[in-house]
Protein backbone atom coordinates (compact mmCIF):
# COMPACT_ATOMS: atom_id res chain seq x y z
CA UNK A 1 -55.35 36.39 82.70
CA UNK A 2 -51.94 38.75 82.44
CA UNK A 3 -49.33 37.25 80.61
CA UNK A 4 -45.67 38.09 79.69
CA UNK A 5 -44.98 36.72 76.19
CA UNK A 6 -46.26 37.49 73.42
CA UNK A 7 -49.73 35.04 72.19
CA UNK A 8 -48.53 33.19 68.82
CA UNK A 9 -45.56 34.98 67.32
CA UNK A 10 -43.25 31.84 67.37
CA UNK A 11 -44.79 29.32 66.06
CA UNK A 12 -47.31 30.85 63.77
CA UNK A 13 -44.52 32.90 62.27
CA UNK A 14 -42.46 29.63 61.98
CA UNK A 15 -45.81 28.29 59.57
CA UNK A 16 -45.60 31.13 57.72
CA UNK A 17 -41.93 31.33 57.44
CA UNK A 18 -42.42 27.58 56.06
CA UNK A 19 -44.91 29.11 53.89
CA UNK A 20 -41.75 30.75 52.33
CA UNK A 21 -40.05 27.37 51.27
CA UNK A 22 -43.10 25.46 50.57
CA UNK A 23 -43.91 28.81 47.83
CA UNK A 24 -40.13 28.44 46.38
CA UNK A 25 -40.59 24.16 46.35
CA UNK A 26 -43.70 24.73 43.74
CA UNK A 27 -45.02 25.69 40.45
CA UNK A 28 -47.40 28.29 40.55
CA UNK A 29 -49.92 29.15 38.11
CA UNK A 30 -49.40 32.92 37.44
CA UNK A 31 -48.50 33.56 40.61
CA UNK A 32 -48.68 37.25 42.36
CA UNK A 33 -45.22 36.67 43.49
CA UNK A 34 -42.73 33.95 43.96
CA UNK A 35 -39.92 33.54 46.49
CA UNK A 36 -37.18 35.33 46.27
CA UNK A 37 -34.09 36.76 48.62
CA UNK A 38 -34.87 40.09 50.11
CA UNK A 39 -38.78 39.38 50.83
CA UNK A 40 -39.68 41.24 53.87
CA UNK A 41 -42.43 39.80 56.20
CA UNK A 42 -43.79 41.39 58.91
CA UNK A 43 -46.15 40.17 61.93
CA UNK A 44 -47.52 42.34 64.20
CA UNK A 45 -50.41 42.40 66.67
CA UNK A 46 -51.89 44.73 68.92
CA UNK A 47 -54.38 43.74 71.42
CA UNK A 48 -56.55 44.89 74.51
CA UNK A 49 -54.75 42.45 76.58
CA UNK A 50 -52.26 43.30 78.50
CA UNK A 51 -48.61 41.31 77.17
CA UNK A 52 -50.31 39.84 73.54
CA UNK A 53 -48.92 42.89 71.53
CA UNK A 54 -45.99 42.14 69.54
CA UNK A 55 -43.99 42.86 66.09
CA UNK A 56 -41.63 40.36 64.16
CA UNK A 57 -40.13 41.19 61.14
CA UNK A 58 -37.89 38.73 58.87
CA UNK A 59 -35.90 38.59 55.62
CA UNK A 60 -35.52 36.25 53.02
CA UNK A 61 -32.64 34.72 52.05
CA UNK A 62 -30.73 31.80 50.79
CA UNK A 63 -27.96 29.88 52.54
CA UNK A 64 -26.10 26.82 51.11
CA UNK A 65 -28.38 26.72 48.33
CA UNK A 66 -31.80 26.58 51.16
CA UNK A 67 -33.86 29.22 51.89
CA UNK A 68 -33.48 30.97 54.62
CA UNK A 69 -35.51 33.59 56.68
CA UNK A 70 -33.89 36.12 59.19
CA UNK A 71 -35.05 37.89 61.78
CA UNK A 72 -34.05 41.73 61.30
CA UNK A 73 -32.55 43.06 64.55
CA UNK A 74 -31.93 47.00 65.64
CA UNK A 75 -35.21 48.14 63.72
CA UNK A 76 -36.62 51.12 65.15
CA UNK A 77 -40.36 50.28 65.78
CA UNK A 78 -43.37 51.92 66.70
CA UNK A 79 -47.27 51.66 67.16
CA UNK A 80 -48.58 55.03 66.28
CA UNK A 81 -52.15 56.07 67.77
CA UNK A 82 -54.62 57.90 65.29
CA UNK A 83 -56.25 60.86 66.02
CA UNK A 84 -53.50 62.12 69.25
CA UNK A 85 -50.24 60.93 67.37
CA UNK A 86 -49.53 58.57 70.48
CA UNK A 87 -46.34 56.60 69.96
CA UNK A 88 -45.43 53.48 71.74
CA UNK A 89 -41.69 52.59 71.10
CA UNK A 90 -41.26 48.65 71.21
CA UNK A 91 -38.12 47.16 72.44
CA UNK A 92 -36.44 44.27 70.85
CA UNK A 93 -36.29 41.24 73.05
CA UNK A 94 -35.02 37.82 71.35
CA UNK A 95 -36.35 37.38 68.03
CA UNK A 96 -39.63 39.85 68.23
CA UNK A 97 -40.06 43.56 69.11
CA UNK A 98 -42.52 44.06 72.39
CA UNK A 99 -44.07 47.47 73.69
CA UNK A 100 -43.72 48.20 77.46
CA UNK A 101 -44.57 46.40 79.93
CA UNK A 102 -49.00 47.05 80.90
CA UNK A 103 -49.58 48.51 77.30
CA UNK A 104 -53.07 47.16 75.87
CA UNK A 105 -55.24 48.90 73.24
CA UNK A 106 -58.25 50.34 73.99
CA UNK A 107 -61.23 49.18 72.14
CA UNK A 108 -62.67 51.17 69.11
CA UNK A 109 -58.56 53.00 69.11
CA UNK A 110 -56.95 53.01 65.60
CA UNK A 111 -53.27 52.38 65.20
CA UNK A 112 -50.97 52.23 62.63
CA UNK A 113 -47.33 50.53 62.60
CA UNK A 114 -44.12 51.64 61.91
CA UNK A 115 -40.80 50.11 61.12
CA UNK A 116 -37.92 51.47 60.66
CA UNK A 117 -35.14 48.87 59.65
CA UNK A 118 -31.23 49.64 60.26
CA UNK A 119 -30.37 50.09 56.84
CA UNK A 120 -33.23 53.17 56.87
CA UNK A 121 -35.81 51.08 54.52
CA UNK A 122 -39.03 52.16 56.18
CA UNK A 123 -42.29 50.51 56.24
CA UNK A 124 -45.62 51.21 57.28
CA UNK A 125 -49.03 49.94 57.92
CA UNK A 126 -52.57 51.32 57.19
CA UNK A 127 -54.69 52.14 59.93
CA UNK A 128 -56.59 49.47 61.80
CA UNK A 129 -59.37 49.47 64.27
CA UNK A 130 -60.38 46.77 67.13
CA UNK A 131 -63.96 45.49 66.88
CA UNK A 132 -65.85 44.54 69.97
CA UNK A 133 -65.26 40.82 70.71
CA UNK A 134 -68.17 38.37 71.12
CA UNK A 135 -68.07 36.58 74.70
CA UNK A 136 -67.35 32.88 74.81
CA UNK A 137 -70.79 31.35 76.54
CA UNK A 138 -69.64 27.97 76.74
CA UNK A 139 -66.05 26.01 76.40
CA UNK A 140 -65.67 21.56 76.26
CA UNK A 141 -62.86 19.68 76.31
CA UNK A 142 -62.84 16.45 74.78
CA UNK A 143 -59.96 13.57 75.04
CA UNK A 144 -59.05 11.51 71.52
CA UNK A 145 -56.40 9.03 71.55
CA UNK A 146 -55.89 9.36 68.08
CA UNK A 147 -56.51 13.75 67.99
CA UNK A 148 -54.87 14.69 64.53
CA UNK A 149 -52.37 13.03 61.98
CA UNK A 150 -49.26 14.72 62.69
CA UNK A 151 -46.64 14.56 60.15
CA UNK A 152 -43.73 14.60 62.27
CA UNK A 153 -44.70 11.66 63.62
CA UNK A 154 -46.14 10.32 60.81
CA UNK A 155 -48.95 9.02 62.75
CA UNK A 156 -52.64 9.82 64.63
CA UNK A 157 -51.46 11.62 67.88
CA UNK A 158 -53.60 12.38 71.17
CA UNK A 159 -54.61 14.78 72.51
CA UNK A 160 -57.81 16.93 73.90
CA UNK A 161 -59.79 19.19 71.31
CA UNK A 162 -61.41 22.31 72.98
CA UNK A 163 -64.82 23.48 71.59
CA UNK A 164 -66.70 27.04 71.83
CA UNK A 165 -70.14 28.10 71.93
CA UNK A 166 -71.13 31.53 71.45
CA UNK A 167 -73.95 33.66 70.40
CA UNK A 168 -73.17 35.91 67.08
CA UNK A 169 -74.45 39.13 67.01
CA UNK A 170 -77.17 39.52 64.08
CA UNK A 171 -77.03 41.50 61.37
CA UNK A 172 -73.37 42.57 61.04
CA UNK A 173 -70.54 40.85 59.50
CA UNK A 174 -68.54 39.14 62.36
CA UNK A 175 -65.05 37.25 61.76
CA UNK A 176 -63.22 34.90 64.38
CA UNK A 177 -60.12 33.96 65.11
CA UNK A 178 -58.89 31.93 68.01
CA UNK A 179 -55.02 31.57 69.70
CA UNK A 180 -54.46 29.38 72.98
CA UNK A 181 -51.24 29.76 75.43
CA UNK A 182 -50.46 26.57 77.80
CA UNK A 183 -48.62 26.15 80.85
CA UNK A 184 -47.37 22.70 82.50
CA UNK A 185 -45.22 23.28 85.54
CA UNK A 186 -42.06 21.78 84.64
CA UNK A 187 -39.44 19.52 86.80
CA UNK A 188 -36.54 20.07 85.80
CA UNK A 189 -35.63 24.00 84.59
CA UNK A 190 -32.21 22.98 82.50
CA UNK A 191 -30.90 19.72 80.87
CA UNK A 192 -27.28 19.00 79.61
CA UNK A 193 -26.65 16.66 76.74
CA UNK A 194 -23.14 15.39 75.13
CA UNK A 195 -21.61 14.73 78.53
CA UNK A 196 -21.62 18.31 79.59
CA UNK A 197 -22.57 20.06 82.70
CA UNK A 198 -24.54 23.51 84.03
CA UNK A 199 -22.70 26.33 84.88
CA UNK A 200 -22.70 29.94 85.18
CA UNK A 201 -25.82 29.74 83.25
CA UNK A 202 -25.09 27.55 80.41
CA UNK A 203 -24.18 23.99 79.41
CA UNK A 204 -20.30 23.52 78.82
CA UNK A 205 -18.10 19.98 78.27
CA UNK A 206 -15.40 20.23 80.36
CA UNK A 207 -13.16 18.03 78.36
CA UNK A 208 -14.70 19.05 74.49
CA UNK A 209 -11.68 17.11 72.79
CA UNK A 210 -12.57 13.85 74.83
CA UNK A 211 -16.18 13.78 76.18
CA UNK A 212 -16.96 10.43 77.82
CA UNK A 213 -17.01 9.28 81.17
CA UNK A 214 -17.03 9.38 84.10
CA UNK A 215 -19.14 12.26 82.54
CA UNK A 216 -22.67 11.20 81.64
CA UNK A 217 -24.33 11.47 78.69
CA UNK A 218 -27.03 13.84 80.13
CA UNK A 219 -28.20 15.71 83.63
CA UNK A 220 -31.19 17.19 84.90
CA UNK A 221 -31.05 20.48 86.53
CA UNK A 222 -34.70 20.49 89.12
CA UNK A 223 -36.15 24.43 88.96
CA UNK A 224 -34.81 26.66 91.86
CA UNK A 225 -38.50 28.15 91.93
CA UNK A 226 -41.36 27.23 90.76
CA UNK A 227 -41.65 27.65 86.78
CA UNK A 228 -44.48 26.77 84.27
CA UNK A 229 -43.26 25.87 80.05
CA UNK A 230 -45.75 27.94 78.02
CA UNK A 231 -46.68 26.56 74.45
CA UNK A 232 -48.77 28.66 71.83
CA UNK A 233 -51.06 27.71 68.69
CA UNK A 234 -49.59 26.52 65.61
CA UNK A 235 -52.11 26.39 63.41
CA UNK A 236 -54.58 29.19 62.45
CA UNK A 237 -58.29 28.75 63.20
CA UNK A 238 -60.76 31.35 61.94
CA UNK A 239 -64.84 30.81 60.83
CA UNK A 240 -67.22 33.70 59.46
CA UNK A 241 -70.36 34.51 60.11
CA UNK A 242 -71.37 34.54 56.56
CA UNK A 243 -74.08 31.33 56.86
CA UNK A 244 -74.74 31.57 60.51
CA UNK A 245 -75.62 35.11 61.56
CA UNK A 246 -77.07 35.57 64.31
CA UNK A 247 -77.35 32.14 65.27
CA UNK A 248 -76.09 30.07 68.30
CA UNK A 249 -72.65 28.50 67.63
CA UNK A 250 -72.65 25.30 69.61
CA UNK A 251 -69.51 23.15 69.96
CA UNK A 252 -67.32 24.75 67.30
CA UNK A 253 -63.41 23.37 67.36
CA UNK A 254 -61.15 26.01 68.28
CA UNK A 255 -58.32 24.44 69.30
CA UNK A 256 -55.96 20.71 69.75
CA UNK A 257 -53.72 20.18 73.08
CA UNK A 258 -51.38 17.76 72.05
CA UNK A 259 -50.56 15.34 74.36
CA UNK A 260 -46.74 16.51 74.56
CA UNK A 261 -46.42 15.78 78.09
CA UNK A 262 -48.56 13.91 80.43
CA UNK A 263 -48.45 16.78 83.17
CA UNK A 264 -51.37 18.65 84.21
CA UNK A 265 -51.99 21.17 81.80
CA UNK A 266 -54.05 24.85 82.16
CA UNK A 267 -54.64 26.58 78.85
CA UNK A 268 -56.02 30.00 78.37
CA UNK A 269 -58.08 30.52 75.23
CA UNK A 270 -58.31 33.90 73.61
CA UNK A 271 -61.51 34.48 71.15
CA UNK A 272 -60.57 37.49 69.15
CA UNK A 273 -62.98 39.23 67.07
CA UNK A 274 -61.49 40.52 63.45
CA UNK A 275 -61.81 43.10 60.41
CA UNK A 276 -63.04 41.42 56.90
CA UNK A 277 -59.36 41.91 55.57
CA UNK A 278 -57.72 40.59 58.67
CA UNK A 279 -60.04 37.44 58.52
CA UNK A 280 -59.53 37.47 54.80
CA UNK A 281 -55.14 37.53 55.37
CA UNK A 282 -55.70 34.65 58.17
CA UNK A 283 -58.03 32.67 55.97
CA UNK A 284 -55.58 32.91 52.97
CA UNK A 285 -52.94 31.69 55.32
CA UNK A 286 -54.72 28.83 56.73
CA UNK A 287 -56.04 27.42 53.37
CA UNK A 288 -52.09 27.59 52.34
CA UNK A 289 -50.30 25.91 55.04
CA UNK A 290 -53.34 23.38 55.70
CA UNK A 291 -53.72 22.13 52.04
CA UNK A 292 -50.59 22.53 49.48
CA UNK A 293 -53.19 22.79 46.67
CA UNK A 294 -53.14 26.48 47.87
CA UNK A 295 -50.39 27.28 45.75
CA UNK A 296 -51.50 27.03 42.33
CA UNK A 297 -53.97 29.84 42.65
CA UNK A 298 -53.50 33.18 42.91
CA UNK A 299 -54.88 33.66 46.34
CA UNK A 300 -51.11 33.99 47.81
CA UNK A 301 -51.85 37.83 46.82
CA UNK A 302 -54.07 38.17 50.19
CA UNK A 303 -50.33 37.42 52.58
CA UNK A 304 -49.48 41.05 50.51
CA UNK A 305 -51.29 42.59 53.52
CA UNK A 306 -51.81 46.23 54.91
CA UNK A 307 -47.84 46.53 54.80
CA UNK A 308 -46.11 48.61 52.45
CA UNK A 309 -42.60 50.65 51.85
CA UNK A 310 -43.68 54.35 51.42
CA UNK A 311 -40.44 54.81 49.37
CA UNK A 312 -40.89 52.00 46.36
CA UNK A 313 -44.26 51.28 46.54
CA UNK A 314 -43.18 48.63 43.99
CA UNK A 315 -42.09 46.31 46.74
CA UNK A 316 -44.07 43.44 47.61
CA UNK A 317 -43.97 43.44 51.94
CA UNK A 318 -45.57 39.89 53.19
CA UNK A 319 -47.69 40.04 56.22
CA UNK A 320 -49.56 42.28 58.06
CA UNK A 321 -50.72 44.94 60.87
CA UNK A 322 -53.86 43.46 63.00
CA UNK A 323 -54.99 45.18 66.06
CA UNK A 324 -57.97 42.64 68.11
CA UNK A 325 -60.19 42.55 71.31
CA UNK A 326 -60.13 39.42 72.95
CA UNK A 327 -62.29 37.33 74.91
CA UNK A 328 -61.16 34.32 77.21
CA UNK A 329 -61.36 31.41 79.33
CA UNK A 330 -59.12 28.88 81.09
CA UNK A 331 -59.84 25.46 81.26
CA UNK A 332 -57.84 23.15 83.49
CA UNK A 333 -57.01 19.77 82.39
CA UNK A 334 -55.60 16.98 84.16
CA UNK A 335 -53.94 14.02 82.05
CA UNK A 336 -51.76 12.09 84.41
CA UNK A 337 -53.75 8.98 84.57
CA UNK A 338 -53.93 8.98 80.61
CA UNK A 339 -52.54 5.61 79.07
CA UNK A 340 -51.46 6.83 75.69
CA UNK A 341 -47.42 7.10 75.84
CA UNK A 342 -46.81 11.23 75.92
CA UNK A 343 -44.88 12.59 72.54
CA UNK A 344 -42.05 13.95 74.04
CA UNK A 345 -39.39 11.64 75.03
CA UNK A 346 -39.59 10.63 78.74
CA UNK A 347 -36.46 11.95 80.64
CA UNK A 348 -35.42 10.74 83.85
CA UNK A 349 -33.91 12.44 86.16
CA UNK A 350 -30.04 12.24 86.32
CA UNK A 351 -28.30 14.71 88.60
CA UNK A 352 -24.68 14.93 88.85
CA UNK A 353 -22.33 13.25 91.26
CA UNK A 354 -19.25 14.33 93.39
CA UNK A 355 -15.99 12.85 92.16
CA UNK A 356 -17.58 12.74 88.16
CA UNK A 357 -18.32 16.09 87.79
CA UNK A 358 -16.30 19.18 88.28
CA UNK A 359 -16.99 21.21 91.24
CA UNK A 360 -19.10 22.97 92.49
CA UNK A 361 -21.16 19.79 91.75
CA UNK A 362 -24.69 21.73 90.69
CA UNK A 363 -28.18 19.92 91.36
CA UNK A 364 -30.46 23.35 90.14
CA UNK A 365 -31.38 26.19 87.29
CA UNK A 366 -33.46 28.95 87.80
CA UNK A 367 -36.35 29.74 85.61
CA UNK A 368 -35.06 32.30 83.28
CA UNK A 369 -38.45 33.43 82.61
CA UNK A 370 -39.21 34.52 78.46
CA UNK A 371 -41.85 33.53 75.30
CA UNK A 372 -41.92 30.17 77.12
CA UNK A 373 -41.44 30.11 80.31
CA UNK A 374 -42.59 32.01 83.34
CA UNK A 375 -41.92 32.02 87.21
CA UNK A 376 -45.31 33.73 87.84
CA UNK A 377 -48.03 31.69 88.89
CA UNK A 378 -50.73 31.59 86.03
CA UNK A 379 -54.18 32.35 87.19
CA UNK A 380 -56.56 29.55 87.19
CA UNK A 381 -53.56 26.84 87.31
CA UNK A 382 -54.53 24.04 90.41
CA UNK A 383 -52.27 22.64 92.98
């Protein structure tokens, strides 16, 4: 399936990025490092899919006595093909760094990153390699009105779990690692709150020192085309082959859809075959943000990745360089007759009126496709 965004970079980054304050809230037992302003930590992926390659990097810092992380703008960055010297220049868009537009890796290619920050520091990656991805035989989807404890809402949520089967190769070490994208068509493409109204592309009050009425407190904006919200993974699945090689693995969890919304959902899972190390950095992450208890080992040494500053090698650069094949499949699911209340507050529609508003009196918003949105018809999705 072709995509625009990139697959997890948001909200996976955002668990590690938590990772950051839940390392500078405890007491380690001799740690390999603690938090500290100036940490660099750097995501990147490369992939054979077209649209899933990507490269954040953030700072640490501290703000008002909280710690903070910052994404570094006007980096020079750069995947760097062994072998021919290829370079692929990304370009930064928002709060990540993408490559052009139709760029995938090609399977058995090394690469290595680059990053080049404004200030000059410079770091660099190893080299990686993509392994051939195992096929996805089989995919369920199963409906739980009480899914996961989400603690948020402090409660059991629903949702639908999606389970794999596949067949793992024998007698070579295979690591897994799964990431989902969603789409549910939205209604409504823009929403003003605090009595203020859409235009020229943005939400304004027209009277900031008095907001009131005849203003009201919100309006809905319906989408000039038709436009899908895209939602990615936040939590990191992985499993090893270590007791199961070459066996059949039959309804393994991969994956929870949240009931956020009670539209009709499609979701496009990616299987994505992995190095040891890579499966060892995503493991290490996992066990960290899953189970606090993490902390007081020394493990946190695995997030020092294949990253590293070729001028003070002393420097301790979070994160890491992965490069993947993928397989996938979509699975449509349809939730509109589900009873469970959705998690996400239920808006109704409220369009402005002539003689309350100020003209032109507005009833739309376009898409403004981006990481989570798009005005392109997914494949797979069902009218």
């Amino acid at each position: 399936m072709p995509f625009r965004p990139p697959i997890f970079c948001s909200k996976f980054t955002a668990s590690f990025l938590t990772l950051f304050a839940l390392l500078a809230c405890t007491d380690p037992v001799d740690p390999e490092f603690s938090y500290e302003e100036g940490l660099v930590y750097i995501d990147a992926f490369a992939s054979d899919a077209e649209g899933a390659s990507y490269v954040q990097v953030f700072e640490s810092g501290e703000s008002f006595g909280r710690q903070t992380n910052e994404f570094l703008g006007g980096a020079r960055v750069r995947f760097i093909r062994q072998g021919d010297g290829a370079e692929v220049l990304l370009a930064e868009s928002g709060d990540r760094y993408l490559p052009p537009d139709g760029f995938a890796i090609a399977r058995g290619e090394q690469w290595r990153l680059e990053v080049v920050l404004e200030d000059g520091r410079r770091y660099q990656s190893g080299v990686e390699t993509a392994a051939e991805p195992v096929p996805i035989a089989d995919l369920s989807v199963r409906y739980d009105p009480e899914l996961v404890f989400v603690g948020d809402y402090d409660r059991r949520v629903p949702g639908h779990r999606i389970s794999v089967d596949f067949q793992d190769p024998p007698g070579e070490e295979n690591y897994y690692f799964w990431q989902f994208r969603s789409y549910e068509q939205l209604v409504y493409c823009q929403v003003c709150y605090n009595y203020s109204v859409y235009r020229d592309g943005e939400c304004f009050t027209p009277n900031p020192d008095n907001p009131g009425p005849p203003l009201k407190e919100y309006y809905t904006y319906s989408c000039e085309e038709a436009c899908w919200q895209i939602r990615y993974n936040d939590r990191v699945e992985v499993f090893s082959d270590e007791f199961t090689d070459g066996t059949q693995i039959n309804s393994l969890p991969v994956a929870d859809i949240l009931l956020f919304q009670k539209r009709n959902i499609l979701v496009n899972l990616q299987q994505y075959s992995l190095g040891r190390e890579a499966y060892r950095y995503y493991k290490t992450l996992k066990d960290l943000v899953d189970n606090n208890s993490g902390f007081n080992a020394p493990i946190p040494a695995a997030l020092l990745g294949n990253l590293f500053n070729p001028d003070n090698p002393e420097e301790y650069v979070l994160g890491r360089f992965t490069i993947a094949s993928q397989a996938s499949r979509d699975v449509f699911i349809e939730r509109i007759f589900i009873e469970e209340a959705q998690l996400e507050e239920l808006l109704l529609g409220q369009a402005e009126e002539f003689g309350s508003a100020p003209p032109p009196v507005t009833s739309s918003a376009p898409c403004q496709p981006g990481p989570y949105r798009t005005d392109v018809e997914p494949e797979g999705w069902q009218r």
